[in-house]
N, C-alpha and C. Protein backbone atom coordinates (compact mmCIF):
# COMPACT_ATOMS: atom_id res chain seq x y z
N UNK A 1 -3.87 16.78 26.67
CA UNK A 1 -2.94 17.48 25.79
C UNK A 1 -3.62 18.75 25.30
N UNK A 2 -2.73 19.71 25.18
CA UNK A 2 -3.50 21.36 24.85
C UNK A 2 -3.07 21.41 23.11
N UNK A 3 -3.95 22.25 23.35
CA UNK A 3 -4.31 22.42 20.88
C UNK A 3 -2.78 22.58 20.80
N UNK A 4 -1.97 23.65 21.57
CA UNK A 4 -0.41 24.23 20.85
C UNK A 4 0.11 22.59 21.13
N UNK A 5 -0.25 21.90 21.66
CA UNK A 5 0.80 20.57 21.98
C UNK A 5 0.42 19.54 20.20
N UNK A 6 -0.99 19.59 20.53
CA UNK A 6 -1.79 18.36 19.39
C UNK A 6 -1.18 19.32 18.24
N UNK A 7 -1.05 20.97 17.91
CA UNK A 7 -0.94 21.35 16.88
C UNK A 7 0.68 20.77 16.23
N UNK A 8 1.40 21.06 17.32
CA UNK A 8 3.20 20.79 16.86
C UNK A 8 3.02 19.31 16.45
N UNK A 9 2.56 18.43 16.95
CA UNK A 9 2.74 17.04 17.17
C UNK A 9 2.38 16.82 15.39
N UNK A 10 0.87 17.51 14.71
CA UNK A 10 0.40 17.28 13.83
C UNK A 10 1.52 17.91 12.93
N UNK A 11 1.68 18.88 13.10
CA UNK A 11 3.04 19.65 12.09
C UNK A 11 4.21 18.96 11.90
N UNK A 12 4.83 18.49 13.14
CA UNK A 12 6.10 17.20 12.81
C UNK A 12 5.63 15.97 12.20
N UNK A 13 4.63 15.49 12.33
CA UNK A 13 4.47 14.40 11.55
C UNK A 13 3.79 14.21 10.27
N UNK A 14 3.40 15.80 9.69
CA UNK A 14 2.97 16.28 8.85
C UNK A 14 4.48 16.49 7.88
N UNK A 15 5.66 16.60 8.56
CA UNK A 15 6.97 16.99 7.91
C UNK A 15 7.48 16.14 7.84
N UNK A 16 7.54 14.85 8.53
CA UNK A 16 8.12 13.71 8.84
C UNK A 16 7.39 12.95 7.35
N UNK A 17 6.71 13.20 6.46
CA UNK A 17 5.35 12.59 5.57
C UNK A 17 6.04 13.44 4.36
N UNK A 18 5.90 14.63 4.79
CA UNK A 18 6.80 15.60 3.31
C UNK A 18 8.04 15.28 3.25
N UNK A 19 8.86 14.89 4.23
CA UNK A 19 10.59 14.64 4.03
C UNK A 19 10.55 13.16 2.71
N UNK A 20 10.25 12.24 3.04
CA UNK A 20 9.97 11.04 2.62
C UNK A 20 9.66 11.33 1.17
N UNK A 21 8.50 11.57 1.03
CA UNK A 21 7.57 11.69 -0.17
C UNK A 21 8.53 12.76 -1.05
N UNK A 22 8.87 13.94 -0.24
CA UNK A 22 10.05 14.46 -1.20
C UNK A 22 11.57 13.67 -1.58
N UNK A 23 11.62 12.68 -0.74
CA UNK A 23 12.74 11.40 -1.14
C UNK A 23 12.10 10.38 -2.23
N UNK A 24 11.24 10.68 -2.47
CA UNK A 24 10.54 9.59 -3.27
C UNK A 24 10.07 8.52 -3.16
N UNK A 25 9.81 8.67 -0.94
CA UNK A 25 9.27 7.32 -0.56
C UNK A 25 7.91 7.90 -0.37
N UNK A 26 7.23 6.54 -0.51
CA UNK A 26 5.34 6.73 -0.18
C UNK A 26 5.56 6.86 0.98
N UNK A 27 5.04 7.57 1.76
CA UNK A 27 4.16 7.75 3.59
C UNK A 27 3.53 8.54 3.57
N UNK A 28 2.74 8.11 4.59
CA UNK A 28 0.83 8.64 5.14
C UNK A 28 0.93 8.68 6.67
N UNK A 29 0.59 9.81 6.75
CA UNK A 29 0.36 10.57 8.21
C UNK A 29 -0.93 9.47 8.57
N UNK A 30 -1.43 8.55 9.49
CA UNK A 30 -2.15 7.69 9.89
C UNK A 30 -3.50 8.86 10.54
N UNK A 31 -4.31 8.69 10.26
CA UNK A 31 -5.66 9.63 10.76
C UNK A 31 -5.73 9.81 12.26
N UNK A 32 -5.46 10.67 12.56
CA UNK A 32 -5.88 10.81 14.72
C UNK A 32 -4.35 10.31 14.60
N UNK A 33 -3.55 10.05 14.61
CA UNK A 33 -2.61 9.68 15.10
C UNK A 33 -3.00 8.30 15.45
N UNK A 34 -3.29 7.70 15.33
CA UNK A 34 -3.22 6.07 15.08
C UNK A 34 -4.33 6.05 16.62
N UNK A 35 -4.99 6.64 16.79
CA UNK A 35 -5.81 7.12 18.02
C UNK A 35 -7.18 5.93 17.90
N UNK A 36 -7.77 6.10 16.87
CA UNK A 36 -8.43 5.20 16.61
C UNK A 36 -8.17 3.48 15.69
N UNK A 37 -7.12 3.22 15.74
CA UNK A 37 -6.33 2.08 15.28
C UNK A 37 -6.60 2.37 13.76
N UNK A 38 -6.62 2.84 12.83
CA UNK A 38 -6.93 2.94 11.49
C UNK A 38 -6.41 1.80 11.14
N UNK A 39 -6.85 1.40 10.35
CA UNK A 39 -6.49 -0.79 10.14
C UNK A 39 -5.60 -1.06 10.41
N UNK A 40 -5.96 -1.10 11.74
CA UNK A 40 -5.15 -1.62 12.74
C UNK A 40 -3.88 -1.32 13.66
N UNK A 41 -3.90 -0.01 12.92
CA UNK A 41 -2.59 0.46 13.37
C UNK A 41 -2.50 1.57 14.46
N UNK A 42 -1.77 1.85 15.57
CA UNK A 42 -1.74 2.81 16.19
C UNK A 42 -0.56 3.71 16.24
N UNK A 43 0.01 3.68 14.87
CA UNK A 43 1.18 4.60 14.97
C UNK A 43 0.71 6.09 14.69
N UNK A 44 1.89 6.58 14.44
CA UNK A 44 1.68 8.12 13.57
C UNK A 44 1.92 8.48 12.13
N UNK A 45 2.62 7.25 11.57
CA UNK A 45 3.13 7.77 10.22
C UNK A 45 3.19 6.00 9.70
N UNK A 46 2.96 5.75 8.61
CA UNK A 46 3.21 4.55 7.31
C UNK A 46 4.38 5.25 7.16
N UNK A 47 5.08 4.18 6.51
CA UNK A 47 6.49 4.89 5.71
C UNK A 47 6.17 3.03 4.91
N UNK A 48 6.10 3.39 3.34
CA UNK A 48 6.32 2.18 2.53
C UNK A 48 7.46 2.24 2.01
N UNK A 49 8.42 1.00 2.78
CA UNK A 49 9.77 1.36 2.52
C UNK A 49 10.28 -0.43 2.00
N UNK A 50 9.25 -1.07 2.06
CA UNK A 50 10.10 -2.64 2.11
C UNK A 50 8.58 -3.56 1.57
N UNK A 51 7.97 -2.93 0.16
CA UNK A 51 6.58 -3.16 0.21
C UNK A 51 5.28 -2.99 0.53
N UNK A 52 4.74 -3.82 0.69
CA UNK A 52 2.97 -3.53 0.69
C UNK A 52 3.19 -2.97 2.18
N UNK A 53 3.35 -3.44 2.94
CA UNK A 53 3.67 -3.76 4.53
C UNK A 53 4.11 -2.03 4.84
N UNK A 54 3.63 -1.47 5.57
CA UNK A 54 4.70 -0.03 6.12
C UNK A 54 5.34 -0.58 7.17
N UNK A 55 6.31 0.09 7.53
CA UNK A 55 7.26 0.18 8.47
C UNK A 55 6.35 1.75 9.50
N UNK A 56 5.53 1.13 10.80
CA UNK A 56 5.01 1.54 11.22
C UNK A 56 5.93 2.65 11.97
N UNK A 57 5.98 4.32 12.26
CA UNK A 57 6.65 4.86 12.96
C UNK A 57 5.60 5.78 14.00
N UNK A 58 6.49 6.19 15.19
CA UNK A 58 6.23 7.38 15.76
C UNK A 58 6.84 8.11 16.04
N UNK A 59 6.45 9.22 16.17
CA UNK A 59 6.59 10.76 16.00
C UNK A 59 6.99 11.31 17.36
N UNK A 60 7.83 11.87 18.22
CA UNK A 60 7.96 12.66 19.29
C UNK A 60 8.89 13.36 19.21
N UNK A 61 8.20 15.30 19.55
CA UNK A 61 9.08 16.13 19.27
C UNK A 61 8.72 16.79 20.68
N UNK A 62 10.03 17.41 21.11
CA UNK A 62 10.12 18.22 22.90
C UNK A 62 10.96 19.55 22.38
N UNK A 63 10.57 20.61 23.02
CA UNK A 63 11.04 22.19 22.85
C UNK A 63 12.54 21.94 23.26
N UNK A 64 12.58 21.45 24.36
CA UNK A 64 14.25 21.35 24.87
C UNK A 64 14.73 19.97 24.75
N UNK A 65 14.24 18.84 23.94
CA UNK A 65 14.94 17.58 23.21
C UNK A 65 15.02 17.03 24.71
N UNK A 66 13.98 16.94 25.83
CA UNK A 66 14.19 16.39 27.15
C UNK A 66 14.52 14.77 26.55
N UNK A 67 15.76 14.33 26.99
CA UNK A 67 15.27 12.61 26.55
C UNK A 67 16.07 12.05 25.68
N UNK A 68 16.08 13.27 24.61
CA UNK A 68 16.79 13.25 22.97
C UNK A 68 18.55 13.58 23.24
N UNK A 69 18.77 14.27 24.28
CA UNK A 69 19.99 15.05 24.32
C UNK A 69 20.99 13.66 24.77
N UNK A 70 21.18 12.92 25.54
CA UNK A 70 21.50 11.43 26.16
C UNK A 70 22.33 11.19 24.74
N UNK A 71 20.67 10.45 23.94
CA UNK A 71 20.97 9.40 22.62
C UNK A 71 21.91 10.37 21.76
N UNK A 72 21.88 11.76 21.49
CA UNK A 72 22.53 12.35 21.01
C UNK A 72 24.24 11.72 21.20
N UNK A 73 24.15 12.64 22.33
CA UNK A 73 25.63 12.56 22.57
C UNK A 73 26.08 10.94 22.76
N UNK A 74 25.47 9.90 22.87
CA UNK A 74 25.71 8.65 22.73
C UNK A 74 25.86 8.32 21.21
N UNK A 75 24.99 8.74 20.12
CA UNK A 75 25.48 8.64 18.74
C UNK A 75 26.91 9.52 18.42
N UNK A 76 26.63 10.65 19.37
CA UNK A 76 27.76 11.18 18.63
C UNK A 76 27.93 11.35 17.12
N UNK A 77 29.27 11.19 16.38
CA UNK A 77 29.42 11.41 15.21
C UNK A 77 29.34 9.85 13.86
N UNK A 78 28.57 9.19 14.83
CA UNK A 78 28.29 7.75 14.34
C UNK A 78 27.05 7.88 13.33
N UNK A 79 26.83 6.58 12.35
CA UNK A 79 25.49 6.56 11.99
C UNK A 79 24.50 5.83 12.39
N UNK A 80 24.51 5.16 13.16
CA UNK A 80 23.75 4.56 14.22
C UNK A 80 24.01 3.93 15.64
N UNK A 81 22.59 3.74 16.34
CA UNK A 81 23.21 3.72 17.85
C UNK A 81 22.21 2.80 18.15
N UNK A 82 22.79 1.34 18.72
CA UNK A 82 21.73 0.24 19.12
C UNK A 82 21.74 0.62 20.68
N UNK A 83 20.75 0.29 20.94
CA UNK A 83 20.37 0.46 22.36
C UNK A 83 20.16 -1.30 22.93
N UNK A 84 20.38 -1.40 23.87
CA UNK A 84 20.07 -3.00 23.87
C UNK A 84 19.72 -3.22 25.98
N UNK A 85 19.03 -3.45 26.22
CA UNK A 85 18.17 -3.42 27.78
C UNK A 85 18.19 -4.83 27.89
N UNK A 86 18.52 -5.65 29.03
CA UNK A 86 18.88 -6.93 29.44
C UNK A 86 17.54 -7.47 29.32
N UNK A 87 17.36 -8.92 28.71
CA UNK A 87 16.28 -9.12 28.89
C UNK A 87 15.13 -8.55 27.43
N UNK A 88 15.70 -7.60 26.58
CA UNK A 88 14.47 -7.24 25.73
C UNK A 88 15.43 -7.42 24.32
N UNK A 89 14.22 -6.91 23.42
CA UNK A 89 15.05 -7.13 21.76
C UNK A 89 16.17 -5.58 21.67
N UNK A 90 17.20 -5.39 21.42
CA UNK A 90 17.17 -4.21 21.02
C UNK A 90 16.96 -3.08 19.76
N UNK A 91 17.11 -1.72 20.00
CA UNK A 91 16.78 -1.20 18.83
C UNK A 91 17.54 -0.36 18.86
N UNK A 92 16.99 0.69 17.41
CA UNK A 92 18.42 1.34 16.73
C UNK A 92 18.11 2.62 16.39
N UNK A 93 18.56 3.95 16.56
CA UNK A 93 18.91 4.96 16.27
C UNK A 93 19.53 5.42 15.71
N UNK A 94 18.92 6.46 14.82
CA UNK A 94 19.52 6.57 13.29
C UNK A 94 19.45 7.82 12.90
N UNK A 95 20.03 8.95 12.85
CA UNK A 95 19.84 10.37 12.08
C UNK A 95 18.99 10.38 10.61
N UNK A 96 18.56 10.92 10.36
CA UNK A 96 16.93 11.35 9.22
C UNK A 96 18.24 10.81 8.22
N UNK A 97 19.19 11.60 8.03
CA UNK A 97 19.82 11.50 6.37
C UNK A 97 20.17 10.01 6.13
N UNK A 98 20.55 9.16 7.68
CA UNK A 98 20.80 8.16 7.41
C UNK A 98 19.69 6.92 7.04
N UNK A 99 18.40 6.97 8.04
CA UNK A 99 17.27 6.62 8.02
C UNK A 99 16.88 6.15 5.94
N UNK A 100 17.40 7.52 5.77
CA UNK A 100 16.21 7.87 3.99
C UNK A 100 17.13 7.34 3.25
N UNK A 101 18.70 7.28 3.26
CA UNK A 101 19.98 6.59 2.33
C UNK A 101 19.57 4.90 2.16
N UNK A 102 18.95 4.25 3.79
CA UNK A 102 18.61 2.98 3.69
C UNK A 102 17.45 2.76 3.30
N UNK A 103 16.69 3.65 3.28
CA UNK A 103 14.89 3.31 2.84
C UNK A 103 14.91 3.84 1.69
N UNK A 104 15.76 4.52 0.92
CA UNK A 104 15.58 4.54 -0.70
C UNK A 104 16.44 3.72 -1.08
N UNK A 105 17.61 3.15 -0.69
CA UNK A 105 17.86 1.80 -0.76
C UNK A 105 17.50 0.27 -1.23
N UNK A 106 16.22 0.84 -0.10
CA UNK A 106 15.72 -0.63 0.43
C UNK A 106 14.22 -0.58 -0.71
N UNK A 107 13.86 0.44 -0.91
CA UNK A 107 12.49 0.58 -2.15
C UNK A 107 13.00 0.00 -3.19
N UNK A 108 14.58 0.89 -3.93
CA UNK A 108 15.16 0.28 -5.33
C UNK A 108 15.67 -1.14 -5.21
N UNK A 109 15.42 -1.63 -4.45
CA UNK A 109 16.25 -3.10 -4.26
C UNK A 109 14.72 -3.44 -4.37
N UNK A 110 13.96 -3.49 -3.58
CA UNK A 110 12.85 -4.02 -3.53
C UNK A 110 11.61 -3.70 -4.92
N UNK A 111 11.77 -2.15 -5.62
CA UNK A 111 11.07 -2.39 -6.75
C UNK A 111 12.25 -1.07 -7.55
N UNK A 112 12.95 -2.30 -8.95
CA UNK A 112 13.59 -1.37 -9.17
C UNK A 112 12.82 -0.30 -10.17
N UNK A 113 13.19 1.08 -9.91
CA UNK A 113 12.31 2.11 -10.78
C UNK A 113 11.59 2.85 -9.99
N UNK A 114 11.44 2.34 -8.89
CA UNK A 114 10.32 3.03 -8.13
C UNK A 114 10.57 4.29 -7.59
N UNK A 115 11.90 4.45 -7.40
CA UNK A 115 12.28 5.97 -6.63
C UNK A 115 13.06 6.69 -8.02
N UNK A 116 12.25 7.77 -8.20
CA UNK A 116 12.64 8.71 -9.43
C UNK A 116 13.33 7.59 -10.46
N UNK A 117 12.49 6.68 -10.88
CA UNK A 117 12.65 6.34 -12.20
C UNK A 117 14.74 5.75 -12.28
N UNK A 118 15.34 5.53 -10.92
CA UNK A 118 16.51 4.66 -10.98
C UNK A 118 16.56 3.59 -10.41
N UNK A 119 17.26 2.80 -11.24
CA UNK A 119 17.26 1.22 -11.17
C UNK A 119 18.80 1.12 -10.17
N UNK A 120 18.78 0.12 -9.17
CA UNK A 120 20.26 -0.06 -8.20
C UNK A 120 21.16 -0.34 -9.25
């Protein structure tokens, strides 16, 4: 991977850490990118959204959304999009605004007060 590649990668998940934290959720950019397992983990980002425990994420950003453009137009004007492959668990796709509505949600349910001082 070249520095302009490692640099963007560090900048999105450097923003992906400020979006949150400016929502009033805790997350931590993971050191190296989870490169060296930092206890234990090999993601890119903590997000403490449901307790002690993070909700481990990763980070991938492409100049022309190679990959991204598909799930797009498959969400469409929806707020989420399960994906489901024969044979495996499936999972779910979610736009940022919708993502942060359920994880500040899911903090005030889980500790009320914790996000800007409101109780559910």
């Amino acid at each position: 991977m070249g520095k302009s590649s490692r640099d963007k990668g560090l900048r999105r998940e450097r923003a992906i850490v400020d979006i949150h934290v400016k929502c009033g959720l805790r997350a931590e950019r993971v050191p190296l990118s989870g490169a060296v397992r930092y206890r234990g983990n090999g993601a890119d980002v903590d997000l403490y959204v449901r307790g002690a425990a993070p909700v481990k994420a990763e980070v991938k950003a492409r100049g022309e959304g190679d990959g991204f453009k598909t799930l797009e137009r498959w969400l469409g004007g929806n707020d989420a999009l399960f994906l489901w492959r024969d044979r495996a668990a499936p999972f779910v796709v979610l736009p940022l605004h919708v993502w942060l509505e359920i994880a500040g949600r899911s903090v005030r349910c889980a500790e009320p007060g914790a996000v800007g001082g409101q109780t559910p």
